[in-house]
PDB file of N, CA and C in Angstrom:
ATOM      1  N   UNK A   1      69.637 164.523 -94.383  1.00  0.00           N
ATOM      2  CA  UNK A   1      69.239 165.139 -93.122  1.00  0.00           C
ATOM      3  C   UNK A   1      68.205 164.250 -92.430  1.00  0.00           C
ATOM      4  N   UNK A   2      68.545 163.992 -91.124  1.00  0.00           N
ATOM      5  CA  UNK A   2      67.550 163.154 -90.472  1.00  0.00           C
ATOM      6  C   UNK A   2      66.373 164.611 -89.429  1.00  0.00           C
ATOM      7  N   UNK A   3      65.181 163.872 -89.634  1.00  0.00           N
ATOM      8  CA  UNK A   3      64.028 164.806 -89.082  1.00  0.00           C
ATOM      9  C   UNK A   3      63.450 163.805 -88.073  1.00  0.00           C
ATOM     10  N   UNK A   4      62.501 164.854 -87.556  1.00  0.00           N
ATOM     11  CA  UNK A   4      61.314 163.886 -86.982  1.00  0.00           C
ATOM     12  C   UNK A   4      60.249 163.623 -88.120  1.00  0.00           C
ATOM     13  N   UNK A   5      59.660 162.150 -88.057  1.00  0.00           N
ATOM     14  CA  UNK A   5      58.424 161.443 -89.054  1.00  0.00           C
ATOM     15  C   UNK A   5      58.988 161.629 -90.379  1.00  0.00           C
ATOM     16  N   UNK A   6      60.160 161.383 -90.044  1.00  0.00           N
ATOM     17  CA  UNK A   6      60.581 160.945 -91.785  1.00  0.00           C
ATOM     18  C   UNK A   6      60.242 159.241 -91.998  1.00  0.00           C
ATOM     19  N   UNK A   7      59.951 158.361 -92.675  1.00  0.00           N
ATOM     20  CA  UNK A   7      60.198 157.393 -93.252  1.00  0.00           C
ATOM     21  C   UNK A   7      61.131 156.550 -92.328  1.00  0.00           C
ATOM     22  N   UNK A   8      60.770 155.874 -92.116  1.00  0.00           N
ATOM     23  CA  UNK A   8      62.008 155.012 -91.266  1.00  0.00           C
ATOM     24  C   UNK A   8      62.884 154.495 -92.549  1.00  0.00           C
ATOM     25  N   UNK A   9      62.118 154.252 -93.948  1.00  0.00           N
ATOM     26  CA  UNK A   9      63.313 153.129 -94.929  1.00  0.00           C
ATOM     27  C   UNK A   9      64.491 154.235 -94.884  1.00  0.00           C
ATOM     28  N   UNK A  10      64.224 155.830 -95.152  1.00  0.00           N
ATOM     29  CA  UNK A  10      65.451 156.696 -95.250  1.00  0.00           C
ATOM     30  C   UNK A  10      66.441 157.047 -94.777  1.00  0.00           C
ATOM     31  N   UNK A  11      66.234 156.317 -93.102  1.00  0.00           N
ATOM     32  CA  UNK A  11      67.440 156.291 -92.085  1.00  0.00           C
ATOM     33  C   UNK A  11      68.427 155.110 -92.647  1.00  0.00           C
ATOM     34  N   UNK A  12      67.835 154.670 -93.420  1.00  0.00           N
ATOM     35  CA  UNK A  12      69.460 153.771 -93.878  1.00  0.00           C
ATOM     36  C   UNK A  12      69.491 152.364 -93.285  1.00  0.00           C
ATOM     37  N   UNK A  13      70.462 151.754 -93.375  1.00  0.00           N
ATOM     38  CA  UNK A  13      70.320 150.193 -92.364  1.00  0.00           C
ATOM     39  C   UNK A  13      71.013 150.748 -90.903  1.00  0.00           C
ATOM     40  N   UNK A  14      69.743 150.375 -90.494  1.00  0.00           N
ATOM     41  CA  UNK A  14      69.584 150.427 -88.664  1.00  0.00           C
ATOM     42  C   UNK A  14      69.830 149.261 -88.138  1.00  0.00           C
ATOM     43  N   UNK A  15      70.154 149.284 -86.840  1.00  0.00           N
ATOM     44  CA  UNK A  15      70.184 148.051 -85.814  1.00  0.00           C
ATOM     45  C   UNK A  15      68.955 148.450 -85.097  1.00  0.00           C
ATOM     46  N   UNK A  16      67.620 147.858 -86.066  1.00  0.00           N
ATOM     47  CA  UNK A  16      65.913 148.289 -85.107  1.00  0.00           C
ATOM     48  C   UNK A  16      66.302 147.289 -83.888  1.00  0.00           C
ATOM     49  N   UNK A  17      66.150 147.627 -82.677  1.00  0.00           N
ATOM     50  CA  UNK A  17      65.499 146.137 -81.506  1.00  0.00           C
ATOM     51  C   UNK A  17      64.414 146.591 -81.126  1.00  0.00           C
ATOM     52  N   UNK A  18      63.668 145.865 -80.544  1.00  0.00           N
ATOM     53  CA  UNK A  18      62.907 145.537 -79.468  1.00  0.00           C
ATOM     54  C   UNK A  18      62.576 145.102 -77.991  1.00  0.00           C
ATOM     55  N   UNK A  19      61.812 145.608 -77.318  1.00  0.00           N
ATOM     56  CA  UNK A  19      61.951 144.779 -76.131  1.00  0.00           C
ATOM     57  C   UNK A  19      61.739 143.139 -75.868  1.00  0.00           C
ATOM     58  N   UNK A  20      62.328 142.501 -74.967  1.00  0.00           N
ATOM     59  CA  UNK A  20      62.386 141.105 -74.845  1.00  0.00           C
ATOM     60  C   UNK A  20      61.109 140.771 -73.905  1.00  0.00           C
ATOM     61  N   UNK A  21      60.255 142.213 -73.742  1.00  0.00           N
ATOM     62  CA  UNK A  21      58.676 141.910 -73.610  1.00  0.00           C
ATOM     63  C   UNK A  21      57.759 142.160 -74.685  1.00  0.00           C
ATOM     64  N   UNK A  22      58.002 142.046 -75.568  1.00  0.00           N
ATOM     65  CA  UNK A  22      57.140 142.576 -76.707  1.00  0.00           C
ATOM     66  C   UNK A  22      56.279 141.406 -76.849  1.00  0.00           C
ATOM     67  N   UNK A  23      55.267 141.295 -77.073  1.00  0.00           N
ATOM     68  CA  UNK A  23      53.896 140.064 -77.622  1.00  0.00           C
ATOM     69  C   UNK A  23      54.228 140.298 -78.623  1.00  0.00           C
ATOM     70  N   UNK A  24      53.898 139.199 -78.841  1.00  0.00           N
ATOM     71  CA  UNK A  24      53.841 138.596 -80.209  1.00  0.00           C
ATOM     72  C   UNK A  24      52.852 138.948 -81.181  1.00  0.00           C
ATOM     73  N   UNK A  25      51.706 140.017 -81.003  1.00  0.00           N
ATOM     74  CA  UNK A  25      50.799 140.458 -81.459  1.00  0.00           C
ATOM     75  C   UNK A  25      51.181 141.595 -82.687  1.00  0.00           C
ATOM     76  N   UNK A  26      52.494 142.013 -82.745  1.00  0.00           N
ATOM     77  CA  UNK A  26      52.844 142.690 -83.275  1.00  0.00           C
ATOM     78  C   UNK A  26      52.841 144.481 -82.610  1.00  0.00           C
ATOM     79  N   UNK A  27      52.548 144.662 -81.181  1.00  0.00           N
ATOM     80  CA  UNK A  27      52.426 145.871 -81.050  1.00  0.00           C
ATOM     81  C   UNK A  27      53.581 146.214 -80.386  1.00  0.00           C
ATOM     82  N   UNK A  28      54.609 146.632 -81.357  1.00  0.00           N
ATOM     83  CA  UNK A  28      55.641 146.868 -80.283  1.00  0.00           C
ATOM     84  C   UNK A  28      56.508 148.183 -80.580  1.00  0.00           C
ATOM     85  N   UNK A  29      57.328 148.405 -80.103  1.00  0.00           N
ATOM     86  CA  UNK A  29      58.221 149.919 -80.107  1.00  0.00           C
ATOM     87  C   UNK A  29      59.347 149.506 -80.506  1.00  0.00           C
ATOM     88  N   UNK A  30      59.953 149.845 -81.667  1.00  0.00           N
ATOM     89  CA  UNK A  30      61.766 149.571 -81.281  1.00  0.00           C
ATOM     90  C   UNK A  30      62.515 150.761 -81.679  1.00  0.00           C
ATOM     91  N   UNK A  31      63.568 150.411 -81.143  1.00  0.00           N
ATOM     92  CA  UNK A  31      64.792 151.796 -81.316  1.00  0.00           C
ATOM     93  C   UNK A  31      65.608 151.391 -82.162  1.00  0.00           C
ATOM     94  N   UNK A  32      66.332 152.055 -82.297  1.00  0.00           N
ATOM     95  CA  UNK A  32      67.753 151.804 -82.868  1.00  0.00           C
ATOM     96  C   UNK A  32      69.185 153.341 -82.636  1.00  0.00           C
ATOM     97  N   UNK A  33      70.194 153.117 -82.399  1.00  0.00           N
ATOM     98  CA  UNK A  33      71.016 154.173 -82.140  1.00  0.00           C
ATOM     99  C   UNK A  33      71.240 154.514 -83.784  1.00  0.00           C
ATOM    100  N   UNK A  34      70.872 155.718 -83.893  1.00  0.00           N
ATOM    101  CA  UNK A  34      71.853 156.567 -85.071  1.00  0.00           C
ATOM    102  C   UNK A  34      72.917 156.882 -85.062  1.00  0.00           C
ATOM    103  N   UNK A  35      73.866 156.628 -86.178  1.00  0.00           N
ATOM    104  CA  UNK A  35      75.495 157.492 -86.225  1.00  0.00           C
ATOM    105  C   UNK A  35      75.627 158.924 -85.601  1.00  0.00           C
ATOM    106  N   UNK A  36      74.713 159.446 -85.846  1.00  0.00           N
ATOM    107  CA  UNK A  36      74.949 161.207 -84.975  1.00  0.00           C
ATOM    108  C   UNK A  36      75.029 160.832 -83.792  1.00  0.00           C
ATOM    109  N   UNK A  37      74.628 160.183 -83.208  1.00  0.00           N
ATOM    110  CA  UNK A  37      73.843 159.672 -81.421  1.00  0.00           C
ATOM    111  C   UNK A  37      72.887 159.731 -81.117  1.00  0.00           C
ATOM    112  N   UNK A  38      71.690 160.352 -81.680  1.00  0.00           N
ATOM    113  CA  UNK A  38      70.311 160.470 -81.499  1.00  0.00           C
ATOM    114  C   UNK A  38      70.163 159.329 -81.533  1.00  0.00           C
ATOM    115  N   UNK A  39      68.546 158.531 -81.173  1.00  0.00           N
ATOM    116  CA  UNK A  39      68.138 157.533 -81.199  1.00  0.00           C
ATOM    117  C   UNK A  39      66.746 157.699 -81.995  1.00  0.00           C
ATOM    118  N   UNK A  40      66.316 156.839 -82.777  1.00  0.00           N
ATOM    119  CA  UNK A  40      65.035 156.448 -83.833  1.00  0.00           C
ATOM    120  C   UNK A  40      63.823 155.990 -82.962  1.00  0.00           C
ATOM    121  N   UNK A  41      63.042 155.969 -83.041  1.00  0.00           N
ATOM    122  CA  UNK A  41      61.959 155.178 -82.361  1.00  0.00           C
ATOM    123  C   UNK A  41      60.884 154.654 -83.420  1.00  0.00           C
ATOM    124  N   UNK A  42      60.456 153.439 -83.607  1.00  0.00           N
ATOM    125  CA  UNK A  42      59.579 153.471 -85.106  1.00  0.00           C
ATOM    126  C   UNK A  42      58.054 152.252 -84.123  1.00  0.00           C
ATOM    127  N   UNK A  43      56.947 152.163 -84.857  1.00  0.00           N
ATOM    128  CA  UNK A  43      56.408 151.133 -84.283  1.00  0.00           C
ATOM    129  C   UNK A  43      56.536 149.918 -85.054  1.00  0.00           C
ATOM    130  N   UNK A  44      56.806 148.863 -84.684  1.00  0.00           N
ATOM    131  CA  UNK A  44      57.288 147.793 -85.771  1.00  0.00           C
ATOM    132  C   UNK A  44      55.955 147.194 -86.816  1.00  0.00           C
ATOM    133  N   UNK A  45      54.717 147.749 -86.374  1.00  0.00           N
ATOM    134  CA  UNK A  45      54.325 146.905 -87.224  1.00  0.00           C
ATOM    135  C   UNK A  45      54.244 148.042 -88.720  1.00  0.00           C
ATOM    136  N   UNK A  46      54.677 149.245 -88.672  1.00  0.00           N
ATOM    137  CA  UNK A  46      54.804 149.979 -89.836  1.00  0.00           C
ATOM    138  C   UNK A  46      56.227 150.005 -89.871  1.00  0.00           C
ATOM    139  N   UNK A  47      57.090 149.130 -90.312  1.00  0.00           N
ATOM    140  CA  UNK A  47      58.821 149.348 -90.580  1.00  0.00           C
ATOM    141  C   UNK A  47      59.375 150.619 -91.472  1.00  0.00           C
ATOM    142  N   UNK A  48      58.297 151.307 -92.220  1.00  0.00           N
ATOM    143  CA  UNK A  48      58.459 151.755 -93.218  1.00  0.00           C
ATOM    144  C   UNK A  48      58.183 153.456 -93.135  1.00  0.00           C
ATOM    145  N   UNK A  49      56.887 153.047 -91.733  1.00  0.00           N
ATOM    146  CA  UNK A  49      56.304 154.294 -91.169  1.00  0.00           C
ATOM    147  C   UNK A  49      57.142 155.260 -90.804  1.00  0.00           C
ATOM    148  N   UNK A  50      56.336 156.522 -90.012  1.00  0.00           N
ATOM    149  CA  UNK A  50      57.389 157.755 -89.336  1.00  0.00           C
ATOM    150  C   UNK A  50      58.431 157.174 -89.038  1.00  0.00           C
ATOM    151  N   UNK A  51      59.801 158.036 -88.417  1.00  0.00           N
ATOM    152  CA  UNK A  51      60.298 157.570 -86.999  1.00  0.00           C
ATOM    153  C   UNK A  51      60.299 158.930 -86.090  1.00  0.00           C
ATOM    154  N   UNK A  52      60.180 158.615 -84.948  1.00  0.00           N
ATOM    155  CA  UNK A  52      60.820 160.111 -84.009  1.00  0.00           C
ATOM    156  C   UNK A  52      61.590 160.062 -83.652  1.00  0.00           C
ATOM    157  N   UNK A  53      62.738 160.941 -84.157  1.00  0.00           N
ATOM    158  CA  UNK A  53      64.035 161.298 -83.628  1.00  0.00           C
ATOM    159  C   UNK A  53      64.255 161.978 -82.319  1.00  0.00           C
ATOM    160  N   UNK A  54      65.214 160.930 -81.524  1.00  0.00           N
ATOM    161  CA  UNK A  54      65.326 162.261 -80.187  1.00  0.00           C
ATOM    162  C   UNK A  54      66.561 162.212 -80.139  1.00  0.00           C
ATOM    163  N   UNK A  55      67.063 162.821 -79.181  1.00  0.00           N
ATOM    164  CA  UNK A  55      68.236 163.016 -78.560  1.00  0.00           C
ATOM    165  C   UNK A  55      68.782 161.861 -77.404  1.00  0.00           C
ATOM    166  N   UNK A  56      70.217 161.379 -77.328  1.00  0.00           N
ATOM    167  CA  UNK A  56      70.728 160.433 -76.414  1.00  0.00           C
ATOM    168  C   UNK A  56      70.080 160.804 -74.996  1.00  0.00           C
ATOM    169  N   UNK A  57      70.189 162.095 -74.607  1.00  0.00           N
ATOM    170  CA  UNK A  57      69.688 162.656 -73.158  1.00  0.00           C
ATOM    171  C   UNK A  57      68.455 162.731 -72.995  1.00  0.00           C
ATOM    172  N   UNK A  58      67.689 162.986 -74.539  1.00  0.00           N
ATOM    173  CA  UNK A  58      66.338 162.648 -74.085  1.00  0.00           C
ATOM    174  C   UNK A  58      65.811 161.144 -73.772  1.00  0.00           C
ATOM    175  N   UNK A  59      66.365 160.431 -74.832  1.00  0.00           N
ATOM    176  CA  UNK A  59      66.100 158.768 -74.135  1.00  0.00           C
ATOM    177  C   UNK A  59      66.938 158.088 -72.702  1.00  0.00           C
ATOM    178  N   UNK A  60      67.206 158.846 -72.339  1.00  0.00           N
ATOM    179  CA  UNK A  60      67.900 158.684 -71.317  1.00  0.00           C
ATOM    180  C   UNK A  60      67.151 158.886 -70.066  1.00  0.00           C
ATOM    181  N   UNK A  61      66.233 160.065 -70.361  1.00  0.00           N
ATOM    182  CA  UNK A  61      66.031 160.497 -68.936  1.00  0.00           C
ATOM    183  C   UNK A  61      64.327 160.042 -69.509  1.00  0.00           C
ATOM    184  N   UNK A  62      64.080 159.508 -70.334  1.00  0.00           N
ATOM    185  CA  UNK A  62      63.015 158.772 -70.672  1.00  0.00           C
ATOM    186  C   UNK A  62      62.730 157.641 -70.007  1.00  0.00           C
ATOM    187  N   UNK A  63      64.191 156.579 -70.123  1.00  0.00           N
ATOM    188  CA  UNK A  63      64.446 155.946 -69.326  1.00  0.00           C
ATOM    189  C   UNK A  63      64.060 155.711 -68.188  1.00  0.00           C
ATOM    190  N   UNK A  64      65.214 156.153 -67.092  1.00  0.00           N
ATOM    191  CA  UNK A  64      65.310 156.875 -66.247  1.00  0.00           C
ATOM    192  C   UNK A  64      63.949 156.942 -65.477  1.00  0.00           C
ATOM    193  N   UNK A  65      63.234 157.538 -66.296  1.00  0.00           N
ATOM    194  CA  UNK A  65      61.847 157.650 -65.799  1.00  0.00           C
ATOM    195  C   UNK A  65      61.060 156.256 -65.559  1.00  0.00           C
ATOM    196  N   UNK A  66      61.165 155.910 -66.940  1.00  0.00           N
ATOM    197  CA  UNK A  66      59.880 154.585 -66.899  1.00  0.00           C
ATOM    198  C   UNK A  66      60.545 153.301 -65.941  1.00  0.00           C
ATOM    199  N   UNK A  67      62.253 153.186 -65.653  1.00  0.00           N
ATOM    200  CA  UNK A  67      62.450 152.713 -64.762  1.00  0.00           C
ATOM    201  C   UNK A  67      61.707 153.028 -63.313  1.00  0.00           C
ATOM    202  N   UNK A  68      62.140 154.482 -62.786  1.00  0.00           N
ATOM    203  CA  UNK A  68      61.440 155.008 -61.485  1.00  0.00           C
ATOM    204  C   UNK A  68      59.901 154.720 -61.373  1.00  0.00           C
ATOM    205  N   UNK A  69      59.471 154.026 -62.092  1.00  0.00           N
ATOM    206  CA  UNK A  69      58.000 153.638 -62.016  1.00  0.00           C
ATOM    207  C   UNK A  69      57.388 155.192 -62.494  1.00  0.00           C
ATOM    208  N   UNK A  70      57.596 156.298 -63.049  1.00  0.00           N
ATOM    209  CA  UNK A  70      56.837 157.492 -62.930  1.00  0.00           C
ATOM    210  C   UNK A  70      55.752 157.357 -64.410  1.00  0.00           C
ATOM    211  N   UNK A  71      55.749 156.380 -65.536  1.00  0.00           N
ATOM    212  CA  UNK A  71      54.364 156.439 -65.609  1.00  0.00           C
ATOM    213  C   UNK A  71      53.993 154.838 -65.695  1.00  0.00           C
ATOM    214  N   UNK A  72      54.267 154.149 -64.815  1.00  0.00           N
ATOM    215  CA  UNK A  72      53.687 153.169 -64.493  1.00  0.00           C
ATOM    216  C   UNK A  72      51.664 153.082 -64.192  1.00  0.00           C
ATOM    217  N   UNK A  73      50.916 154.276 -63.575  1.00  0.00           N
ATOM    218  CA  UNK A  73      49.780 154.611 -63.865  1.00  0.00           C
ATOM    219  C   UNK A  73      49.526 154.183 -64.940  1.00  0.00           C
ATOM    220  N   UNK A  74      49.729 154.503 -66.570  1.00  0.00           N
ATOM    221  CA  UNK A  74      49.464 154.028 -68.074  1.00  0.00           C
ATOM    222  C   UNK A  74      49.242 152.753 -68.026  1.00  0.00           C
ATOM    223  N   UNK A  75      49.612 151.879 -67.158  1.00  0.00           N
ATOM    224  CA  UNK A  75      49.220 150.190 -66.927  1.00  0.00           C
ATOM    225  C   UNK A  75      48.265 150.131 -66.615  1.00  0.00           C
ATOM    226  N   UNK A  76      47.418 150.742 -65.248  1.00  0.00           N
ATOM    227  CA  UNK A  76      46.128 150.383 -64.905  1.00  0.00           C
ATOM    228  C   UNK A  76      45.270 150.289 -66.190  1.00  0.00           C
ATOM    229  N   UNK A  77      44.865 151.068 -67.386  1.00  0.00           N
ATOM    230  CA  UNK A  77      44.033 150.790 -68.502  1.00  0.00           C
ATOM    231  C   UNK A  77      44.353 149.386 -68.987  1.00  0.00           C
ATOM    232  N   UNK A  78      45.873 148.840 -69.044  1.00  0.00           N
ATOM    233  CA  UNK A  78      46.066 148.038 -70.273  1.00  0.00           C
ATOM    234  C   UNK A  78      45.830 146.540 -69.205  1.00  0.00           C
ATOM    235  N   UNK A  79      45.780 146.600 -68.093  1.00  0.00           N
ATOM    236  CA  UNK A  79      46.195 145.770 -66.592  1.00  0.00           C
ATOM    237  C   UNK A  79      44.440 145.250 -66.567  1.00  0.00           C
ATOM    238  N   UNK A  80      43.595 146.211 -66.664  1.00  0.00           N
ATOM    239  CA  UNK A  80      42.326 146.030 -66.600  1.00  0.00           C
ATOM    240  C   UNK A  80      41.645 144.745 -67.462  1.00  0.00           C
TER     241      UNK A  80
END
C-alpha cells in the first residue's frame, strides 16, 4: 500500500527526476509517476526520506498554477 511519508526506498524502483533548474547545492524536489497514476514527490537530498503522494489532478493543477505565476511571490524571499 502506498501512503503519504512513507519511505521513498518502499515505493520500489522509480523514475525520480528533477528539474533542469535544480543547483547543484543539492536542494532540490523530484517526482516520479507511480504505476497507480499518482505522482511521488521526495526531496533529493534525503532519497530514502518521506515521499508525498498526490494525485495526477492534483499535480496538475499544481502545475497549472506555478506556471500562471500564482505563487511566484515565494521568490521575493529567495530573490533577495
Amino acid at each position: 500500500m502506498i501512503y503519504n511519508g512513507m519511505p521513498s526506498s518502499q515505493l520500489g524502483q522509480q523514475d525520480w527526476r528533477k528539474s533542469r533548474h535544480s543547483n547543484p547545492s543539492g536542494n532540490c524536489v523530484e517526482i516520479a509517476a507511480l504505476p497507480d497514476g499518482r505522482v511521488a514527490v521526495r526531496n533529493s537530498r534525503h532519497p530514502c526520506g518521506p515521499a508525498l503522494i498526490v494525485s495526477l489532478e492534483a499535480m496538475a493543477a499544481f502545475l497549472r498554477s506555478a506556471k500562471d505565476g500564482e505563487f511566484d511571490d515565494l521568490l521575493d524571499e529567495v530573490e533577495k
